[in-house]
Protein backbone atom coordinates (compact mmCIF):
# COMPACT_ATOMS: atom_id res chain seq x y z
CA UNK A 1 -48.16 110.68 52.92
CA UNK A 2 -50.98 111.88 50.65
CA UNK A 3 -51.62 111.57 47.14
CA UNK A 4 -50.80 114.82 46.27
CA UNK A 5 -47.10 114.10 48.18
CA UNK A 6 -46.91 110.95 46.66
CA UNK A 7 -47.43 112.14 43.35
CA UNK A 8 -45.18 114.72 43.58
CA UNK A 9 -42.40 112.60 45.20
CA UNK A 10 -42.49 110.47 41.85
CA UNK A 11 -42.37 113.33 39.44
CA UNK A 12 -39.40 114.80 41.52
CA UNK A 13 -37.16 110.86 40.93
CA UNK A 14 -38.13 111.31 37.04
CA UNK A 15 -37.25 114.36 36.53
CA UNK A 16 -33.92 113.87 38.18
CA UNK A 17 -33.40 110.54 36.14
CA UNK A 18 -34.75 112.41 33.48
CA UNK A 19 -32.14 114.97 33.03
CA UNK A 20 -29.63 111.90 32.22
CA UNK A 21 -25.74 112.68 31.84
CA UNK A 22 -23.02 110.87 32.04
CA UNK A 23 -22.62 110.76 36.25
CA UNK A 24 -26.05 109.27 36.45
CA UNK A 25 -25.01 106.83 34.43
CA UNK A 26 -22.26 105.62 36.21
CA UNK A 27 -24.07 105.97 39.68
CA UNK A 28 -26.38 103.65 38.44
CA UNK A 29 -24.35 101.19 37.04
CA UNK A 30 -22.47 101.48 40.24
CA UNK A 31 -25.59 101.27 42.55
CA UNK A 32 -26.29 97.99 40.50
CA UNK A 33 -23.03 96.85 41.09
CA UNK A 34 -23.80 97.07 45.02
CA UNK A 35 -27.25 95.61 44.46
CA UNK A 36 -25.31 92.46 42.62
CA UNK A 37 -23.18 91.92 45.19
CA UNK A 38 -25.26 92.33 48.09
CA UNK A 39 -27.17 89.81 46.21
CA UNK A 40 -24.21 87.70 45.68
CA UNK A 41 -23.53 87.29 49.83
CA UNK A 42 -27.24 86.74 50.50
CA UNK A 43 -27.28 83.42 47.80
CA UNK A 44 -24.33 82.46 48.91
CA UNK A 45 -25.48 82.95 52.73
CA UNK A 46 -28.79 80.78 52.14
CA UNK A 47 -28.04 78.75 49.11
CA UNK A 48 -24.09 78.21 49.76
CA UNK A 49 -24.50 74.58 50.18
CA UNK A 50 -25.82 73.80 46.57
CA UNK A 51 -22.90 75.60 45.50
CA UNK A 52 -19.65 73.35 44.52
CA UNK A 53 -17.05 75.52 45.44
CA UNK A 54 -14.14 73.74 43.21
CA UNK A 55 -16.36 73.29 39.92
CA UNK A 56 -19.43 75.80 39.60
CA UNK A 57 -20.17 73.33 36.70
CA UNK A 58 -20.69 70.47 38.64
CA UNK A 59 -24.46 70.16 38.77
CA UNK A 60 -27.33 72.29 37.71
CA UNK A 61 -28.29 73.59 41.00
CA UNK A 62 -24.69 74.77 41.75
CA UNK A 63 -25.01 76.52 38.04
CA UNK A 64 -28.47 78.47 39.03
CA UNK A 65 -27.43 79.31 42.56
CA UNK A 66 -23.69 80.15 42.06
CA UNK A 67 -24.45 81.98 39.24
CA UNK A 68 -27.18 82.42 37.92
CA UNK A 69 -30.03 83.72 40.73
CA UNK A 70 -28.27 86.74 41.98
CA UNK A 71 -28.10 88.43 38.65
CA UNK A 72 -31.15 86.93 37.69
CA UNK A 73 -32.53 89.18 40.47
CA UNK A 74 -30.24 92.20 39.69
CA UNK A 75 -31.95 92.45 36.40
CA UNK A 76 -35.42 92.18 37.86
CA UNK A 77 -34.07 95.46 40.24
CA UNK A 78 -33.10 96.82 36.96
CA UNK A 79 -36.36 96.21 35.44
CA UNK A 80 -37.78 97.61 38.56
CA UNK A 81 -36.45 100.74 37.98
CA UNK A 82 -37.40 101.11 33.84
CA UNK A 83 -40.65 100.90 35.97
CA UNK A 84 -40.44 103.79 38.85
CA UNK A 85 -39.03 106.15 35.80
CA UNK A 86 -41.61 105.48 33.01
CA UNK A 87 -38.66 104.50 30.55
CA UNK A 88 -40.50 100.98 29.26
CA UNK A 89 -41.18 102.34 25.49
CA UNK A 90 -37.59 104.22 25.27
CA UNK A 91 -35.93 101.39 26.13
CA UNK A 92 -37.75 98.52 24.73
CA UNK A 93 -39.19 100.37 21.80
CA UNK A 94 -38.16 101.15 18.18
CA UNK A 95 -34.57 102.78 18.62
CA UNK A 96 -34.90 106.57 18.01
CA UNK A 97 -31.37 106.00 15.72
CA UNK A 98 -31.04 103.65 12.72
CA UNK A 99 -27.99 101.43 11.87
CA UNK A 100 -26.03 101.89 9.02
CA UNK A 101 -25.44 99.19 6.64
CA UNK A 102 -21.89 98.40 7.74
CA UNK A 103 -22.83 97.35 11.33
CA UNK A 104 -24.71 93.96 9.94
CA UNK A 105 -21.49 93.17 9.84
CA UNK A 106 -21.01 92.82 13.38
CA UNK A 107 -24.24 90.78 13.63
CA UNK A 108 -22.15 88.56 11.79
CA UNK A 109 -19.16 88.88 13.70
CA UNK A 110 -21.15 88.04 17.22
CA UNK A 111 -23.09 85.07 15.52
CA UNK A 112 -19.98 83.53 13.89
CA UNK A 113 -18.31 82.37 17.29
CA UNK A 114 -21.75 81.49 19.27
CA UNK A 115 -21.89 78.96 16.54
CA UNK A 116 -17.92 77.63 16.74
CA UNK A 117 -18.43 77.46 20.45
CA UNK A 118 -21.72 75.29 20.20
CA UNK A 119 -19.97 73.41 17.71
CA UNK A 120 -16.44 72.53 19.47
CA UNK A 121 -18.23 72.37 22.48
CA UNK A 122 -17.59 68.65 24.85
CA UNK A 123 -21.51 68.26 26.08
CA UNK A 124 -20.46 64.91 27.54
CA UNK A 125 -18.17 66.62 29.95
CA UNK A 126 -20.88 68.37 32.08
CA UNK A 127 -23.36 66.32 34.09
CA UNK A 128 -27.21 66.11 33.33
CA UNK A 129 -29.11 69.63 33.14
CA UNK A 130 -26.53 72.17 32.88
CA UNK A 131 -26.04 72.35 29.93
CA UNK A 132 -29.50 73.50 29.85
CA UNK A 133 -29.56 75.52 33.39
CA UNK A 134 -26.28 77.34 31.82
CA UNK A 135 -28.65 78.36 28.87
CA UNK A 136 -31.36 79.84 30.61
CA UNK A 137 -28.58 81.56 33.14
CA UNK A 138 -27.01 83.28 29.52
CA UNK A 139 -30.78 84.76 29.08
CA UNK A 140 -30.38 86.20 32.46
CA UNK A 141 -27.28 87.63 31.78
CA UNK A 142 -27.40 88.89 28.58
CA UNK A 143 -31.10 90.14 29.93
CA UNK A 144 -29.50 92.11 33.16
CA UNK A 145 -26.19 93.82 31.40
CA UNK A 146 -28.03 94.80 28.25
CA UNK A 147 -30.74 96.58 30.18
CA UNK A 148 -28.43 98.36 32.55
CA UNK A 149 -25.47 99.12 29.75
CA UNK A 150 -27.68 99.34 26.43
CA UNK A 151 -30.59 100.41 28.12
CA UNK A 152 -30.19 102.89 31.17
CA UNK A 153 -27.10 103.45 30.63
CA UNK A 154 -27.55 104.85 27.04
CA UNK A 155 -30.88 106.00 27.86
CA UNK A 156 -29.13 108.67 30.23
CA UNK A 157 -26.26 109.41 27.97
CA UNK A 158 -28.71 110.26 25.06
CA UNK A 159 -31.06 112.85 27.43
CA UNK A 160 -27.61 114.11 28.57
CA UNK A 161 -27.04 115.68 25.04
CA UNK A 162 -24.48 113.29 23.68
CA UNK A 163 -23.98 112.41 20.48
CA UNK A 164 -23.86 108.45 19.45
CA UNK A 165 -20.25 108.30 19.43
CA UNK A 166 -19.63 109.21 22.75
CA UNK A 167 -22.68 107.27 23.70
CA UNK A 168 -21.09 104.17 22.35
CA UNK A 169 -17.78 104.71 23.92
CA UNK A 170 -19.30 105.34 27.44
CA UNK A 171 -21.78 102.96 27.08
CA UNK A 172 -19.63 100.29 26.16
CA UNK A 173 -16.76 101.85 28.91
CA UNK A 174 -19.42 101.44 31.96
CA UNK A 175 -20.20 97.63 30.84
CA UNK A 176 -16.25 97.31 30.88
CA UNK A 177 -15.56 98.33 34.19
CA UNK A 178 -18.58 96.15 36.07
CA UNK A 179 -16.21 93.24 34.81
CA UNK A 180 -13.62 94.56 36.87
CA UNK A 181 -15.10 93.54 40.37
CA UNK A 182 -13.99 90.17 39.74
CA UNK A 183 -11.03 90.85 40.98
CA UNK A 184 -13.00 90.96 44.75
CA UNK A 185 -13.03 87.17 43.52
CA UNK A 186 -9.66 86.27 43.83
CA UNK A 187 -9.27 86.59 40.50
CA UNK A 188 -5.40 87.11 39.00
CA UNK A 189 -5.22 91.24 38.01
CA UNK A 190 -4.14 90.69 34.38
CA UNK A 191 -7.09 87.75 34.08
CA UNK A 192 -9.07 91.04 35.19
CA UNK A 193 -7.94 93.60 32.74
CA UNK A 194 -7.69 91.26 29.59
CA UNK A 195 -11.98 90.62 31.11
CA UNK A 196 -12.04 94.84 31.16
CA UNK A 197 -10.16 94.96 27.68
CA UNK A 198 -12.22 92.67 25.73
CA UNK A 199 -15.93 93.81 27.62
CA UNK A 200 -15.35 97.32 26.09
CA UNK A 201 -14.82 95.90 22.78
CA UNK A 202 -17.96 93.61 23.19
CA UNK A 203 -19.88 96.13 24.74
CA UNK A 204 -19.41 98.00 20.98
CA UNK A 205 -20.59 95.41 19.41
CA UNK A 206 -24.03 95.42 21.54
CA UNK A 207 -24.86 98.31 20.92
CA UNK A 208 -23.83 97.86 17.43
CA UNK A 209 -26.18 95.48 17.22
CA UNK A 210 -28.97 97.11 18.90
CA UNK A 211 -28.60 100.33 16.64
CA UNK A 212 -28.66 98.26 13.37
CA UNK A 213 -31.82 95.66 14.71
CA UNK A 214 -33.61 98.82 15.86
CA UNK A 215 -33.66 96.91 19.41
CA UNK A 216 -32.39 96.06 22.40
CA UNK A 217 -33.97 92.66 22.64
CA UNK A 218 -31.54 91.05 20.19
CA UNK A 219 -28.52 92.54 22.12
CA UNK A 220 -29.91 90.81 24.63
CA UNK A 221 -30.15 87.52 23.45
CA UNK A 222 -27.22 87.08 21.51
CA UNK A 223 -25.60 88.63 25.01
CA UNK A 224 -27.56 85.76 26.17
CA UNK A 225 -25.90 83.16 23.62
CA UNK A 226 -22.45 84.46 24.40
CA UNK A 227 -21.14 84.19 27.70
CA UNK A 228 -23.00 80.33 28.43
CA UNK A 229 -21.44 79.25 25.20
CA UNK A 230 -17.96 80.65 26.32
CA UNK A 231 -18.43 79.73 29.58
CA UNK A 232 -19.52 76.02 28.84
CA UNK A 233 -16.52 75.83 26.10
CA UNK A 234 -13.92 77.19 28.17
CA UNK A 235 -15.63 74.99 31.74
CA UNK A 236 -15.56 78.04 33.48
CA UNK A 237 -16.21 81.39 34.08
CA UNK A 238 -13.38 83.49 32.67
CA UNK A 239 -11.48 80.88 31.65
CA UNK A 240 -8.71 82.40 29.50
CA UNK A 241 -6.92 79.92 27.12
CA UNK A 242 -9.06 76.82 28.27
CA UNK A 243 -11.15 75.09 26.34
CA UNK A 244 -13.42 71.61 26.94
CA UNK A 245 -13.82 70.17 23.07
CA UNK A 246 -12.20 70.91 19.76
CA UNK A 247 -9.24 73.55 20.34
CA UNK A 248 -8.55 74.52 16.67
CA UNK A 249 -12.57 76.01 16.38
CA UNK A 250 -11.93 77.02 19.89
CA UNK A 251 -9.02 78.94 19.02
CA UNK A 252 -10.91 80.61 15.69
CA UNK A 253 -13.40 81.69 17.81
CA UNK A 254 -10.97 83.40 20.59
CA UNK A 255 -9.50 85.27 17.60
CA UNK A 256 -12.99 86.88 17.63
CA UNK A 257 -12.25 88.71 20.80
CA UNK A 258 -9.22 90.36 19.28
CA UNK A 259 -11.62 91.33 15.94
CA UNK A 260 -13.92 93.05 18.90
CA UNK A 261 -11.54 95.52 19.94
CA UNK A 262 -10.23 96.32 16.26
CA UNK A 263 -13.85 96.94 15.39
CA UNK A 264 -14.28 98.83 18.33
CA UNK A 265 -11.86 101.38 17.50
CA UNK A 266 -13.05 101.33 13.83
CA UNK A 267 -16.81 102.35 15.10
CA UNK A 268 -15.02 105.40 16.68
CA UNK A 269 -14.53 106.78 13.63
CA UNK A 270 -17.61 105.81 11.93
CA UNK A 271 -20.66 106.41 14.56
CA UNK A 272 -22.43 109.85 13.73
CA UNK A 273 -26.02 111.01 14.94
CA UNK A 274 -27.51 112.16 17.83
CA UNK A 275 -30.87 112.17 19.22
CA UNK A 276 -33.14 114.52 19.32
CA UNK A 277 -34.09 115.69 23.18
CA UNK A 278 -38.08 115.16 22.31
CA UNK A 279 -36.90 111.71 21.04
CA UNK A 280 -35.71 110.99 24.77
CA UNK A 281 -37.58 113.07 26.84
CA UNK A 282 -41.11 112.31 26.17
CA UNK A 283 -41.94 111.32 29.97
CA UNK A 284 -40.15 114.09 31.25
């Protein structure tokens, strides 16, 4: 292939990314989904063995491997492909759309159970190092889903001409329904759609968060605080109802996920704005 071809091969995937809309963005997020799980079989495939089958918890390595490498490299894919499409300064920039006052409120509202988690949290109930390896796993996570959700996702929505609202709404409706493959994990169907249910509403409050901080990096790490301080409270992964230290801060904080939704709904009504096509389509 020549230059010339090569070049012209790259303009032709940007502009087709370019034009955004709401199919691309669930193609993508659906492609990812793939990508994960393809990633999922090959870890387990090579790295199985470090993997304790009856308590991911049980040791650092079966934290990293079980859970934490193959989004760890579905993120890096992700990131791979902010490359191949020039979208770097979109996504990790100044957001083109400022917050209004009310959604510091939600900062609040994500913050508030982080800390009653960390808190009520049993440390002494995990062995040496994962607490730690369950940390750094939470940065991968909240690094992966907030650049495919918040970032692409959005990204796509906005140069597809939609306004915030329904930018929000689909946004936080694509990050919902990745949650759903754990079902393909054996996973009990109404432990599935209460995972679906309260995704949506915390997908809202991400971008919430990013459109009041001006940026996606703080959606990303207090994505990143979230799920390993659920996780380690509850000793699992989805672990409705369970908890591993103090119940009664444990129980405050899983009122949180109901407070999600409500706000959820609320934002609905109160998201306006829209931005402008030169404000998304600058490496068109």
């Amino acid at each position: 292939m020549t230059t010339s071809e090569a070049t012209g091969t790259a303009n032709g995937w940007r502009r087709f990314w370019n034009r955004g809309g709401w199919w691309r963005a669930f193609a993508l997020a659906l492609a990812y989904m793939v990508v994960y799980q393809l990633f999922s079989l090959l870890d387990g495939a090579r790295f199985g063995g470090l993997v304790d089958p009856d308590d991911l918890f049980a040791d650092p390595q079966s934290v990293f491997f079980g859970l934490g490498l193959p989004v760890l490299l579905g993120g890096l894919v992700a990131l791979l492909f902010v490359w191949t499409v020039g979208w770097t300064r979109e996504i990790f920039g100044r957001q083109p759309v400022t917050g209004s006052w009310w959604m510091w409120i939600v900062v609040a509202l994500v913050v508030i159970p982080i800390v009653l988690r960390a808190v009520a949290t049993d440390y002494a109930a995990y062995a040496p190092g994962v607490v730690p390896t369950m940390l750094l796993v939470g940065l991968f996570i909240g690094f992966a889903e907030e650049l495919l959700t918040r970032g692409l996702a959005v990204n796509l929505l906005r140069r597809g001409g939609y306004g915030e609202k329904v930018v929000m709404v689909l946004s936080s409706l694509i990050f919902a329904l990745l949650h759903s493959v754990n079902i393909l994990t054996g996973q009990e169907p109404i432990a599935v759609l209460l995972t679906v249910v309260y995704t949506f509403g915390f997908g809202t409050m991400m971008y919430l968060v990013m459109r009041v901080t001006g940026s996606i990096v703080w959606a990303m790490l207090l994505h990143g605080a979230t799920d390993p301080t659920t996780f380690l409270a509850t000793g699992g992964v989805d672990a409705h109802g369970a908890t591993t230290g103090d119940a009664a801060l444990l129980g405050i904080a899983g009122v949180f996920n109901v407070v999600y939704l409500v706000v959820a709904i609320v934002a609905i009504f109160l998201v306006k704005g829209k931005v402008r096509a030169d404000q998304v389509q600058s490496t068109a």
